[in-house]
N, C-alpha and C. Protein backbone atom coordinates (compact mmCIF):
# COMPACT_ATOMS: atom_id res chain seq x y z
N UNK A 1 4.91 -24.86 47.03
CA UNK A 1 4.18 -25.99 46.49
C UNK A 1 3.18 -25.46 45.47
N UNK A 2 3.45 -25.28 44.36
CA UNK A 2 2.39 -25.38 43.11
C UNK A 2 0.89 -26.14 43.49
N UNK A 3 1.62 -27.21 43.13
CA UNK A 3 0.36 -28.55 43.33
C UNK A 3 -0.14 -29.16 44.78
N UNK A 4 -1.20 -28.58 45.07
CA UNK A 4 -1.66 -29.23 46.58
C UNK A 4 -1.70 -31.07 46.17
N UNK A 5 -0.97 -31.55 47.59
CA UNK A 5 -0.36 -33.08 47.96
C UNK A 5 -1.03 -33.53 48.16
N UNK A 6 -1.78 -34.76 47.97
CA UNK A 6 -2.37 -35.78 49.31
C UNK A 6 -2.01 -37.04 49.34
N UNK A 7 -1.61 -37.91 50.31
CA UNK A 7 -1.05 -39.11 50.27
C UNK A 7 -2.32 -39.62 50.68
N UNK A 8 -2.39 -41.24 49.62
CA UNK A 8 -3.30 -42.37 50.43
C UNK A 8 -2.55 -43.66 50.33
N UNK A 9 -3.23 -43.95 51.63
CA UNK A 9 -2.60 -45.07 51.92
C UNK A 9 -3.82 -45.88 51.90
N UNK A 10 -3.43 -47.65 51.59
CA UNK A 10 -4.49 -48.79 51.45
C UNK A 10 -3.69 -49.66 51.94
N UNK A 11 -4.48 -49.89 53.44
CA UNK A 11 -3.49 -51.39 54.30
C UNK A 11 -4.27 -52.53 54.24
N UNK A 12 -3.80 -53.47 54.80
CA UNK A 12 -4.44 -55.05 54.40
C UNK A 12 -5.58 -55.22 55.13
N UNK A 13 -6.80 -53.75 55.33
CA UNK A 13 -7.78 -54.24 56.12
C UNK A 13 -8.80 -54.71 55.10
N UNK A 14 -10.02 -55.39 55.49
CA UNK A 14 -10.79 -55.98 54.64
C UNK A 14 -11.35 -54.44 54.03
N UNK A 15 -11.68 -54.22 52.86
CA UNK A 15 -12.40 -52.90 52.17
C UNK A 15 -11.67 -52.15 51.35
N UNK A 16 -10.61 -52.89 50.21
CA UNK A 16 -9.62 -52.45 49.41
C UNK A 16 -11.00 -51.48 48.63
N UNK A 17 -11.96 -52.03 48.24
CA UNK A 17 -12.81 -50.62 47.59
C UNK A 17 -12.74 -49.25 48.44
N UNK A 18 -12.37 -49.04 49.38
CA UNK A 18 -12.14 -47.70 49.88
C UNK A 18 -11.17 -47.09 49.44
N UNK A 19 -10.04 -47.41 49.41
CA UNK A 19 -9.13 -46.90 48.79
C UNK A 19 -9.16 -46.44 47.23
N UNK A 20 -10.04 -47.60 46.49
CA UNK A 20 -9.79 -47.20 45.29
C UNK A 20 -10.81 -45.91 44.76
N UNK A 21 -11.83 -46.47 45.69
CA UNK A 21 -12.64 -45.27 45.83
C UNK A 21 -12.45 -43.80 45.87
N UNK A 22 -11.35 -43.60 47.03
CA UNK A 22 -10.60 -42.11 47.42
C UNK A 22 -9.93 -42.22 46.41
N UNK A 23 -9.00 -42.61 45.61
CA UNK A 23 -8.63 -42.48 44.68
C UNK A 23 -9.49 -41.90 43.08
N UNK A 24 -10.37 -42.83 42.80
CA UNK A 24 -12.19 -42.41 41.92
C UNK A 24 -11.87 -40.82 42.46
N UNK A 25 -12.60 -40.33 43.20
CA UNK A 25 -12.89 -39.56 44.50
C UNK A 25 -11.81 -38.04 43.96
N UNK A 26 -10.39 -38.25 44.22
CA UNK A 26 -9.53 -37.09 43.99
C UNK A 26 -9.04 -37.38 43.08
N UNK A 27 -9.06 -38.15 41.77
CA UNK A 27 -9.03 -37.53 40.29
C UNK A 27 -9.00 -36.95 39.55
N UNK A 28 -10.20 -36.24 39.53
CA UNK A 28 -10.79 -35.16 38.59
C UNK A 28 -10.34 -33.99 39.70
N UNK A 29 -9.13 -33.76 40.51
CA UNK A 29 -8.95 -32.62 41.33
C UNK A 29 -7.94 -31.93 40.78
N UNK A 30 -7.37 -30.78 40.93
CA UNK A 30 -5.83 -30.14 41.21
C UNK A 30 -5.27 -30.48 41.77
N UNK A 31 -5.13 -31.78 42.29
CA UNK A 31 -4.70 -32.13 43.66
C UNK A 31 -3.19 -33.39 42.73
N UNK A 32 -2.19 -33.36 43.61
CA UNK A 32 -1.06 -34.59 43.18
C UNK A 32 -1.20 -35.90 44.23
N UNK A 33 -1.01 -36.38 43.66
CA UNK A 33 -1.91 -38.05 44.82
C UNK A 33 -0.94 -38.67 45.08
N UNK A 34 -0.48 -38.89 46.09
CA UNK A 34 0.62 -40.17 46.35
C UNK A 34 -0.04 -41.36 46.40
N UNK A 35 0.28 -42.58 46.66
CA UNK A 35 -0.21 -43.73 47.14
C UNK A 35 0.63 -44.47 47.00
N UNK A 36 0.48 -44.86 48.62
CA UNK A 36 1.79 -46.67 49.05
C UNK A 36 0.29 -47.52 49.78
N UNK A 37 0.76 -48.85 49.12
CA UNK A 37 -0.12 -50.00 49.43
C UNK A 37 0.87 -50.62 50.47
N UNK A 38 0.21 -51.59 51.12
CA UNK A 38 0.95 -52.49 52.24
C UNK A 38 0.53 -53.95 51.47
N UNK A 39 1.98 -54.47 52.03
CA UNK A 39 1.28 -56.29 51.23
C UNK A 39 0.58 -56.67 51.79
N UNK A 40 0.17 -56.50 53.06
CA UNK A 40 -1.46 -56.96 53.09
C UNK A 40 -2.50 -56.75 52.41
N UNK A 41 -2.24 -55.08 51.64
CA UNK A 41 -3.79 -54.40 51.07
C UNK A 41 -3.65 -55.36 49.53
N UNK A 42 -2.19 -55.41 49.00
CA UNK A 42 -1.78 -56.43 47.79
C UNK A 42 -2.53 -57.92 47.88
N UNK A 43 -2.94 -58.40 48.88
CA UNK A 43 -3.04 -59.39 49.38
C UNK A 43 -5.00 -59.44 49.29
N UNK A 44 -5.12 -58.22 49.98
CA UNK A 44 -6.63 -58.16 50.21
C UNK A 44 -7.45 -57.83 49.12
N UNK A 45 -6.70 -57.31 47.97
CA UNK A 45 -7.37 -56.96 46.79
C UNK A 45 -6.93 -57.89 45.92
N UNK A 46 -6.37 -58.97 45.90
CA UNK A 46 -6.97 -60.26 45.13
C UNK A 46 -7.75 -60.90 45.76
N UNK A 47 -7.66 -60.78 47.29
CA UNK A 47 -9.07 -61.98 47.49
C UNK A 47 -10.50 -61.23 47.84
N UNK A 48 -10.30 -60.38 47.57
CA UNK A 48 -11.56 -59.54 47.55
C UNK A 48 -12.47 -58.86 46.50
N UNK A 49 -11.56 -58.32 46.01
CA UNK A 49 -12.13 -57.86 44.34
C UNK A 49 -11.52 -58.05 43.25
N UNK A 50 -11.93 -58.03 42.23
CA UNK A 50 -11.67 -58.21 40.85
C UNK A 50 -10.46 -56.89 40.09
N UNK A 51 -9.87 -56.10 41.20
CA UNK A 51 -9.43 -55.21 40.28
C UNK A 51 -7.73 -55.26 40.27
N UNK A 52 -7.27 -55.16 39.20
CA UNK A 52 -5.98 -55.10 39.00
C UNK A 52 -5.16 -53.83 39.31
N UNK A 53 -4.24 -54.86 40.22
CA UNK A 53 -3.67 -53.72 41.10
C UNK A 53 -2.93 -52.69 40.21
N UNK A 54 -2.25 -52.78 38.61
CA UNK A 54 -1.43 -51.98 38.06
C UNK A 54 -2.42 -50.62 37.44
N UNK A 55 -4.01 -51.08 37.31
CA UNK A 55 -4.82 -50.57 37.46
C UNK A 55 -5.01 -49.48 38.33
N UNK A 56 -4.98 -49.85 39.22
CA UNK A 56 -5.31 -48.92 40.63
C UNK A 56 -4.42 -48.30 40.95
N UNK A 57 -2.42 -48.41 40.84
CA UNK A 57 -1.76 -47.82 40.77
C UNK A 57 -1.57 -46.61 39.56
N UNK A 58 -1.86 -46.80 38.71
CA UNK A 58 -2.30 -45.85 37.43
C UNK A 58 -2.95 -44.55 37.72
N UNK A 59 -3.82 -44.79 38.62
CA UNK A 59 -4.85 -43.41 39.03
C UNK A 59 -4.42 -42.45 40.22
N UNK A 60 -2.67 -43.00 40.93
CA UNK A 60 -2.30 -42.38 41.33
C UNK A 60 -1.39 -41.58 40.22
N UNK A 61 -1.11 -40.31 40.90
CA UNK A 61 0.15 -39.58 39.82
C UNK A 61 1.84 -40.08 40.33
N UNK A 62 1.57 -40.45 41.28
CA UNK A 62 3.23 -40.93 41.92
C UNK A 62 2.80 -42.52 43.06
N UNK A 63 3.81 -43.56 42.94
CA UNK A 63 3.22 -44.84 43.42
C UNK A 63 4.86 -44.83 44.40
N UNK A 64 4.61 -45.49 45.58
CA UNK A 64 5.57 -45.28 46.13
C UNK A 64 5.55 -46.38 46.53
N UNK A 65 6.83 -47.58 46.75
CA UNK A 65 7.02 -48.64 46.97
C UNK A 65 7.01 -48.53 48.63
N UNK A 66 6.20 -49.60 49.22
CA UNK A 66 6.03 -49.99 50.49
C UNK A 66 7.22 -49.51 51.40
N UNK A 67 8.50 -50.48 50.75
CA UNK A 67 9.92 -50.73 51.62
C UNK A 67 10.78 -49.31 51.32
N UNK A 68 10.19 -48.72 50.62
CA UNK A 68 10.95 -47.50 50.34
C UNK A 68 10.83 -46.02 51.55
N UNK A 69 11.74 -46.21 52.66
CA UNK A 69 11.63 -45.19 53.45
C UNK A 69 12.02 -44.15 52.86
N UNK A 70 12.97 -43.88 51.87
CA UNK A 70 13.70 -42.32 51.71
C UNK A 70 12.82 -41.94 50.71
N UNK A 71 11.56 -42.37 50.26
CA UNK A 71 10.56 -41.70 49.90
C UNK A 71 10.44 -40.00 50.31
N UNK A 72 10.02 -39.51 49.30
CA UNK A 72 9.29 -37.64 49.54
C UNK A 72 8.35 -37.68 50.65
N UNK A 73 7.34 -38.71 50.79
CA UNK A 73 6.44 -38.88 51.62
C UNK A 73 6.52 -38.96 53.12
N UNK A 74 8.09 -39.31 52.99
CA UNK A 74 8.53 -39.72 54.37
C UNK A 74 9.40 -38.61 55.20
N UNK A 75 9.09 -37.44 54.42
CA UNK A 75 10.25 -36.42 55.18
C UNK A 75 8.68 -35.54 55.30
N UNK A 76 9.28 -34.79 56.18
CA UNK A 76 8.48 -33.32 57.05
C UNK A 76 8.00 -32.54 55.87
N UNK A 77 9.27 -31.86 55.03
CA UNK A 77 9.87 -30.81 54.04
C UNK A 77 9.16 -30.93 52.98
N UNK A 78 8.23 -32.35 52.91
CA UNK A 78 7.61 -33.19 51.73
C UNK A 78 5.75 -32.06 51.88
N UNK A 79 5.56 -31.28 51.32
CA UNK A 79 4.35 -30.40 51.76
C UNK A 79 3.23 -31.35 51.35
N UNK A 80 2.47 -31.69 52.22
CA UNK A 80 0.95 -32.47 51.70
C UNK A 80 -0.10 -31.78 52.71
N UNK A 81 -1.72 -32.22 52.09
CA UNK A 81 -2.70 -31.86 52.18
C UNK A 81 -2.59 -32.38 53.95
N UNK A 82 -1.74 -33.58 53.89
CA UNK A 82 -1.97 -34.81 54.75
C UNK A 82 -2.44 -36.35 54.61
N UNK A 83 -2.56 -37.21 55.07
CA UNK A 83 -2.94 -38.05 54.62
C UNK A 83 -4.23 -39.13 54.70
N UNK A 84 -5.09 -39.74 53.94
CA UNK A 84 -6.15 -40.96 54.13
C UNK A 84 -5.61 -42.29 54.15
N UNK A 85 -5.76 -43.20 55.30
CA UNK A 85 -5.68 -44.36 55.17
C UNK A 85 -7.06 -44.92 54.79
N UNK A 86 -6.81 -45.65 53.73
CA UNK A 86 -7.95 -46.57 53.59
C UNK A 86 -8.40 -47.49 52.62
N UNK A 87 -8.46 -48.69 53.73
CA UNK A 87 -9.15 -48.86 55.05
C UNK A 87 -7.82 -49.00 55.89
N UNK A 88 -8.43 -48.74 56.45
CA UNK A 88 -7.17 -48.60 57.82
C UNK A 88 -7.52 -50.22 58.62
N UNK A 89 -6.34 -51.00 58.82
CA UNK A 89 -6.03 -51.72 59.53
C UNK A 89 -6.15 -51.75 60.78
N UNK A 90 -6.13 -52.65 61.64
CA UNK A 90 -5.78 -52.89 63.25
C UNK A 90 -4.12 -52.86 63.32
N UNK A 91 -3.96 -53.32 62.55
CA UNK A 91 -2.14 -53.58 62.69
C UNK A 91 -1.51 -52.32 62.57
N UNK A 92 -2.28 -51.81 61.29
CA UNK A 92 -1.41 -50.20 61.28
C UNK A 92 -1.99 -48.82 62.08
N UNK A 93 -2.98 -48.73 62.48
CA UNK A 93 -3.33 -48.14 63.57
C UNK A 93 -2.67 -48.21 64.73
N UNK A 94 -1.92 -49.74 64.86
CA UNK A 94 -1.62 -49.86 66.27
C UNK A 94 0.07 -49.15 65.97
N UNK A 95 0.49 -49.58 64.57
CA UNK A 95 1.93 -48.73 64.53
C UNK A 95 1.79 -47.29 64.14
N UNK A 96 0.78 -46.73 64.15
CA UNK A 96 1.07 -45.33 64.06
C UNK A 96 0.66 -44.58 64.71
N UNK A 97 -0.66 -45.52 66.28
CA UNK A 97 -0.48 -44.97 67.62
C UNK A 97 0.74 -45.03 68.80
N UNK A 98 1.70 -45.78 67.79
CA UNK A 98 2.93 -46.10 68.59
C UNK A 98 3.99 -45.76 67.69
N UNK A 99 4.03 -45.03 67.11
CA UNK A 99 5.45 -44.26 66.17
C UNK A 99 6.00 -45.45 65.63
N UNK A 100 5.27 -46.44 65.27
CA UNK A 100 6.70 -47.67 64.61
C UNK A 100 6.38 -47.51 62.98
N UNK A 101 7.21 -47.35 62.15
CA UNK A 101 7.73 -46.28 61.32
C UNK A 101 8.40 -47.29 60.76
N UNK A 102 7.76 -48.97 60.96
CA UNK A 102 8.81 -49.86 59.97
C UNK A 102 8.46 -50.03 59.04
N UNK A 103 7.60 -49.38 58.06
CA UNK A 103 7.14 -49.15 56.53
C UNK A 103 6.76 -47.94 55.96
N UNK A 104 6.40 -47.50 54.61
CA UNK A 104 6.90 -46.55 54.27
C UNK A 104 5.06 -46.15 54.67
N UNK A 105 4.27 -46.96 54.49
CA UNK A 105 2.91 -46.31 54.94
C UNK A 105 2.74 -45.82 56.56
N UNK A 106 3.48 -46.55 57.18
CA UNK A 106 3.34 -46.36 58.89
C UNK A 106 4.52 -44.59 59.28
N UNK A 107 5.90 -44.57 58.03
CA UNK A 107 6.37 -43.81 58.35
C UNK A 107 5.41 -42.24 58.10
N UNK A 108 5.30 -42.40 56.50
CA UNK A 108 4.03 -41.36 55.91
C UNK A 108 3.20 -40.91 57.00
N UNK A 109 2.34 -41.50 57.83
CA UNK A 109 1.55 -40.93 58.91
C UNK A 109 2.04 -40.86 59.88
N UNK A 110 2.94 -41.26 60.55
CA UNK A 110 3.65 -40.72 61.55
C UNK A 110 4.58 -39.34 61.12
N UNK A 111 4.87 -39.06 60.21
CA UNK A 111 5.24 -37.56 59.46
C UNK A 111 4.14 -36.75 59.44
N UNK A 112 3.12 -37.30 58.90
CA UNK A 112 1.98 -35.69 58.56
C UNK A 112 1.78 -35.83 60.49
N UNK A 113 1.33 -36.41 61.50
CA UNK A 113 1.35 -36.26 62.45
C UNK A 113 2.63 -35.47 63.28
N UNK A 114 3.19 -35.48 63.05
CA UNK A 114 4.76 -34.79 63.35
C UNK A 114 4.76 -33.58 63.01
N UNK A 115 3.97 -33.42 61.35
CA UNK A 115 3.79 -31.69 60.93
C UNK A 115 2.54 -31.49 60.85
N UNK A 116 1.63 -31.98 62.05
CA UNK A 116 0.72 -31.39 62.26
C UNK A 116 -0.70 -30.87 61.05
N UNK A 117 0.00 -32.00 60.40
CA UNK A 117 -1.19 -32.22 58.93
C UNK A 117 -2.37 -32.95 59.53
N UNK A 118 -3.37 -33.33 58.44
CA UNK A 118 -4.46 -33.71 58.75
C UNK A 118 -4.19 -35.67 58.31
N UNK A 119 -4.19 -36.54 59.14
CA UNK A 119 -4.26 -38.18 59.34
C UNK A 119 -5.71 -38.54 59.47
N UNK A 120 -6.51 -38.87 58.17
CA UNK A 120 -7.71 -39.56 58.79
C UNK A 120 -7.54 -40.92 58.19
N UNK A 121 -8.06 -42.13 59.33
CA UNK A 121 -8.10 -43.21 59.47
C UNK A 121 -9.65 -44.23 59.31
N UNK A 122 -9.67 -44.85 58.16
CA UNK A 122 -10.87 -45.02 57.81
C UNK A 122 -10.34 -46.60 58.52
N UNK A 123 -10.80 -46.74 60.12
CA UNK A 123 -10.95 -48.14 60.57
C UNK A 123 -11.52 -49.13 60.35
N UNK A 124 -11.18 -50.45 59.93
CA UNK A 124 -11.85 -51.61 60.07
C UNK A 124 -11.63 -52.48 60.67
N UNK A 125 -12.60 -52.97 61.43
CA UNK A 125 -12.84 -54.27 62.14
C UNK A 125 -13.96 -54.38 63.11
N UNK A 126 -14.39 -54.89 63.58
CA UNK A 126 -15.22 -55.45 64.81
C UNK A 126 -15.70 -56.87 65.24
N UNK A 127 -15.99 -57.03 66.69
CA UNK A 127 -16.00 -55.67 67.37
C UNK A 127 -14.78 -55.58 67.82
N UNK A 128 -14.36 -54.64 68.30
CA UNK A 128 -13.10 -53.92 68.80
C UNK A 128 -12.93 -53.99 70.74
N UNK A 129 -11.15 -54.66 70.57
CA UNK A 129 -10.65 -55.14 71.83
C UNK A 129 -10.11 -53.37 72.76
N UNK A 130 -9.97 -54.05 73.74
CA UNK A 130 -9.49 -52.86 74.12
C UNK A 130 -8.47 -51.91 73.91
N UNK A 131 -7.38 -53.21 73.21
CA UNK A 131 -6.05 -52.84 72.75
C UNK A 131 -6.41 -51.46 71.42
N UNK A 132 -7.51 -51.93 70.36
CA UNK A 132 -7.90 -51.18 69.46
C UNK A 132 -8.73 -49.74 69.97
N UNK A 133 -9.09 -49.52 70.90
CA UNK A 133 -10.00 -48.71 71.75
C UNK A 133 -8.64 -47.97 71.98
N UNK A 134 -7.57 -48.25 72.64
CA UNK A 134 -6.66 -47.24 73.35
C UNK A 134 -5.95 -46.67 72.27
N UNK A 135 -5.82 -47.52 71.07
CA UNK A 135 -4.79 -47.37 70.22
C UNK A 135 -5.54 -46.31 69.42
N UNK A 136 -6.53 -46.15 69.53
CA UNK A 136 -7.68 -45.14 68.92
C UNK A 136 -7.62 -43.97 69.81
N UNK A 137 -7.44 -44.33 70.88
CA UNK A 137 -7.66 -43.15 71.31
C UNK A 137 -6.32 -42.14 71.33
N UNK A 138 -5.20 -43.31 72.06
CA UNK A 138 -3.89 -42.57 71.39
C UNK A 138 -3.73 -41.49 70.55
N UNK A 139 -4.38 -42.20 68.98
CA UNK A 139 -4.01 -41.82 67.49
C UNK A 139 -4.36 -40.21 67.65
N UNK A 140 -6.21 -40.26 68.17
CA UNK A 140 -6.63 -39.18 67.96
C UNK A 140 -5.69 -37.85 69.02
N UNK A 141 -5.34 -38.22 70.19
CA UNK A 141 -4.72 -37.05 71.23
C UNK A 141 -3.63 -37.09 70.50
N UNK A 142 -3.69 -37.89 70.01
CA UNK A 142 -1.97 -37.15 68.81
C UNK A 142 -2.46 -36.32 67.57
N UNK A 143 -3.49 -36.28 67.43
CA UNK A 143 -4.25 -35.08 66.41
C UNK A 143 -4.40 -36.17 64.81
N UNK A 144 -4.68 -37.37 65.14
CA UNK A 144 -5.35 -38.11 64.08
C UNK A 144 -6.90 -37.91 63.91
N UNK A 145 -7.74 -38.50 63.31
CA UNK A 145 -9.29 -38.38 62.99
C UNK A 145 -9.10 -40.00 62.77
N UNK A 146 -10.10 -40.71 64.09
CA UNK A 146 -10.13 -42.48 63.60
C UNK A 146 -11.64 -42.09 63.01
N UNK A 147 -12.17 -42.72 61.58
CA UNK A 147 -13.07 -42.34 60.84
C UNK A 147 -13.73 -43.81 60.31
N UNK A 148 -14.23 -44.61 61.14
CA UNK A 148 -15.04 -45.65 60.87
C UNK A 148 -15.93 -45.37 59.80
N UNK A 149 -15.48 -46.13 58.70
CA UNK A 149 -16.82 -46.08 57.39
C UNK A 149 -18.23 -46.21 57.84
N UNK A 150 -18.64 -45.70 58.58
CA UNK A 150 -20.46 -46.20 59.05
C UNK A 150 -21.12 -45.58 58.11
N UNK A 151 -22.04 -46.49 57.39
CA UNK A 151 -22.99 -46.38 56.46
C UNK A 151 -23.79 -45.29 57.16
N UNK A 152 -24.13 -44.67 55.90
CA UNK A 152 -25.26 -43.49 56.29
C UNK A 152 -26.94 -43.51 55.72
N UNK A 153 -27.33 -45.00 56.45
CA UNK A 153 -27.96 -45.22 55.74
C UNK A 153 -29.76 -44.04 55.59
N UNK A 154 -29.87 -43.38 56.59
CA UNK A 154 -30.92 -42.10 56.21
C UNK A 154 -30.74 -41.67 54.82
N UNK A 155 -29.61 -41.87 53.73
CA UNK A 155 -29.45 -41.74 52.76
C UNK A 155 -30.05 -42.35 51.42
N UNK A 156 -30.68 -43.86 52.45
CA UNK A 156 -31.28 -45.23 51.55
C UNK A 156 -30.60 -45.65 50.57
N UNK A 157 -29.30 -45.73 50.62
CA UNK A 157 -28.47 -46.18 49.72
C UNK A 157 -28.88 -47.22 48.76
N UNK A 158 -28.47 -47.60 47.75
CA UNK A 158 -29.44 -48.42 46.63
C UNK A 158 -28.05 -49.88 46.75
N UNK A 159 -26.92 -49.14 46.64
CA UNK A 159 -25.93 -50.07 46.48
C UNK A 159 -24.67 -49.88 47.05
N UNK A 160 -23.67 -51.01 47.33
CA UNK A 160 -22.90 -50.58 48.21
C UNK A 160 -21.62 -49.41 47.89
N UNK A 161 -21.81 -49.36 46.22
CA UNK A 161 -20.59 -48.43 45.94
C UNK A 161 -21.11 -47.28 46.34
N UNK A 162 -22.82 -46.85 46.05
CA UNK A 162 -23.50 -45.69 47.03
C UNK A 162 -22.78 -45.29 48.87
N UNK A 163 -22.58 -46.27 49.33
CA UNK A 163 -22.08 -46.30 50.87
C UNK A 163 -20.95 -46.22 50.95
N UNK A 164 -20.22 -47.38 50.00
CA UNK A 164 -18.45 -46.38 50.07
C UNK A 164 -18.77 -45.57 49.73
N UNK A 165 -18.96 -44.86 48.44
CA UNK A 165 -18.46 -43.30 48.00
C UNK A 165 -19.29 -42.65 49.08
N UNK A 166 -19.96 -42.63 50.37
CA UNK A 166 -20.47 -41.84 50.62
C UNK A 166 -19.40 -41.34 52.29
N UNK A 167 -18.84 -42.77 52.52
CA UNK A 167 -18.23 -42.56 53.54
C UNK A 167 -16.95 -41.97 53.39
N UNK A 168 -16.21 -42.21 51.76
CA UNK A 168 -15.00 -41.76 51.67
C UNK A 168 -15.16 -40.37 51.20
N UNK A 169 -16.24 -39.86 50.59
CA UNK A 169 -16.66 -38.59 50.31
C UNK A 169 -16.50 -37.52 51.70
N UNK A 170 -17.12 -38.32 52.38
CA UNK A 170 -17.17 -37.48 54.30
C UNK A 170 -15.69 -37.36 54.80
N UNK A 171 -15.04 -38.73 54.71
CA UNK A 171 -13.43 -38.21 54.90
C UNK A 171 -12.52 -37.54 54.23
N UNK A 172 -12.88 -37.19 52.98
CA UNK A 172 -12.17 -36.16 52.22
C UNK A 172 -12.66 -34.76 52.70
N UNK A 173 -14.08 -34.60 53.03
CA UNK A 173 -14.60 -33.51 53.28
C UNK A 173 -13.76 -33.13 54.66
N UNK A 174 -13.02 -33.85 55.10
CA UNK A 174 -12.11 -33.82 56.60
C UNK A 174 -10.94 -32.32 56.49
N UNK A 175 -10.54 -33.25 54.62
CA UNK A 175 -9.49 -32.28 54.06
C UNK A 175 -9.94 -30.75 53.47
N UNK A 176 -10.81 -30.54 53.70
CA UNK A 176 -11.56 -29.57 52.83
C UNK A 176 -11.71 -29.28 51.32
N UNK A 177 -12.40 -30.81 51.32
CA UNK A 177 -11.61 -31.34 49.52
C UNK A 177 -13.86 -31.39 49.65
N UNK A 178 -14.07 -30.33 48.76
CA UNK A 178 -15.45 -31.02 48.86
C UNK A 178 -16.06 -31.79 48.22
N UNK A 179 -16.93 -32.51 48.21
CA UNK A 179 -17.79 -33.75 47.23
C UNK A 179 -19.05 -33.24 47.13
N UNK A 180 -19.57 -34.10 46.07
CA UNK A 180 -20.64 -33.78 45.29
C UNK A 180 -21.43 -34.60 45.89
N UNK A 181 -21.88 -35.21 47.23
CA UNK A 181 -22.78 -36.05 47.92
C UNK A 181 -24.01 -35.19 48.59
N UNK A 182 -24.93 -36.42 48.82
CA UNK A 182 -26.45 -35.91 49.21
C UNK A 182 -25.90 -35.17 51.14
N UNK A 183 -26.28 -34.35 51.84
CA UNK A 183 -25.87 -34.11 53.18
C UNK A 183 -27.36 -34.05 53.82
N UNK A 184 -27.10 -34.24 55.23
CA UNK A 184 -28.38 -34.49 56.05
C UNK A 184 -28.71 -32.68 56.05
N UNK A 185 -29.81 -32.62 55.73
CA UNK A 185 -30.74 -31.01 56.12
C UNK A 185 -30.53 -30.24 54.55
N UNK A 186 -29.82 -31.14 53.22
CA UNK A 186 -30.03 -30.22 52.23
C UNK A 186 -30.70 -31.26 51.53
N UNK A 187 -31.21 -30.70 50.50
CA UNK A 187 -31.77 -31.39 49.70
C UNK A 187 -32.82 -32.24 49.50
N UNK A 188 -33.20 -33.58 48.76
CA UNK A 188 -34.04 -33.99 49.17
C UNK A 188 -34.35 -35.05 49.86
N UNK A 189 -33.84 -35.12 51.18
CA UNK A 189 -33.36 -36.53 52.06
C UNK A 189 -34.55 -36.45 52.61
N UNK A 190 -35.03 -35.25 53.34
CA UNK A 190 -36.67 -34.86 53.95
C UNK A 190 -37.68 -35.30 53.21
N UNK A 191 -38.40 -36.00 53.62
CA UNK A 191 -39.87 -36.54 52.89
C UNK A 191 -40.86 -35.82 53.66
């Protein structure tokens, strides 16, 4: 592999700015970007934000159609960093604490889990049933990272693109992809 991989995925949870964000985010990298959307996330980013999806597909280097299983993404042999969902769904959390592999985003992470890559899951919803609690916990004894966007706010964030980029900055830092963000004990967060 020349080019270090990373797949992201953006499912139909409410917070399509996360995704586009991680995307912002590994740009300016060496890095080759996959990205498959789910028609929910198609769905959630017209009624949520203003941005055009052919747009947001653009800033990946390779766009991979949803229904498309024989995707690169979807085999073992396919070398990646591993993958980011985000925002991660209830629905697709629950199929990829349960191997169901009926889309090309649910297959993608059930593969880097299979080869023992790195799956972090930027969850949304609350509050959370029990069904979402087990399905979490599942994910992780299968060697996922469930990675709830929680604002960091000791940071005093000014605005909310401050709080995404700060949470999707922390889950890249998962990959050992580092960011240019403020961290607790450097800098000048201490008054």
């Amino acid at each position: 592999m020349s080019k270090q991989r990373i797949i992201v995925g953006i499912s139909g949870a409410s917070g399509f700015q996360y995704g586009v964000k991680a995307l912002e985010l590994l740009g300016n990298r060496e890095l080759e970007v996959h990205l498959v959307i789910s028609k929910g996330a198609e769905r959630t980013c017209q009624l949520e934000t203003d941005y055009n999806l052919k747009q947001i597909m653009e800033m990946a280097d390779v766009v991979h159609a949803i229904g498309n299983l024989g995707a690169a993404i979807s085999s073992g042999s396919f070398k990646t960093l591993g993958m980011l969902i985000a925002p991660c769904s209830m629905r697709t959390l629950g199929a990829v604490a349960h191997c169901l592999t009926d889309n090309l985003l649910t297959r993608a992470a059930d593969v880097v889990l299979k080869e023992r890559r790195r799956l972090v899951l930027l969850a949304r919803e609350t509050p959370l049933n029990l069904g979402h609690l087990r399905n979490m916990q599942q994910v992780t004894e299968m060697g996922g990272i469930v990675f709830p966007p929680v604002p960091a706010l000791y940071q005093r964030p000014q605005s909310a693109d401050e709080i995404v980029t700060h949470s999707v900055a922390r889950a890249l830092d998962l990959f050992g992809l580092e960011n240019d963000i403020p961290r607790w004990g450097e800098g000048a967060l201490h008054h």
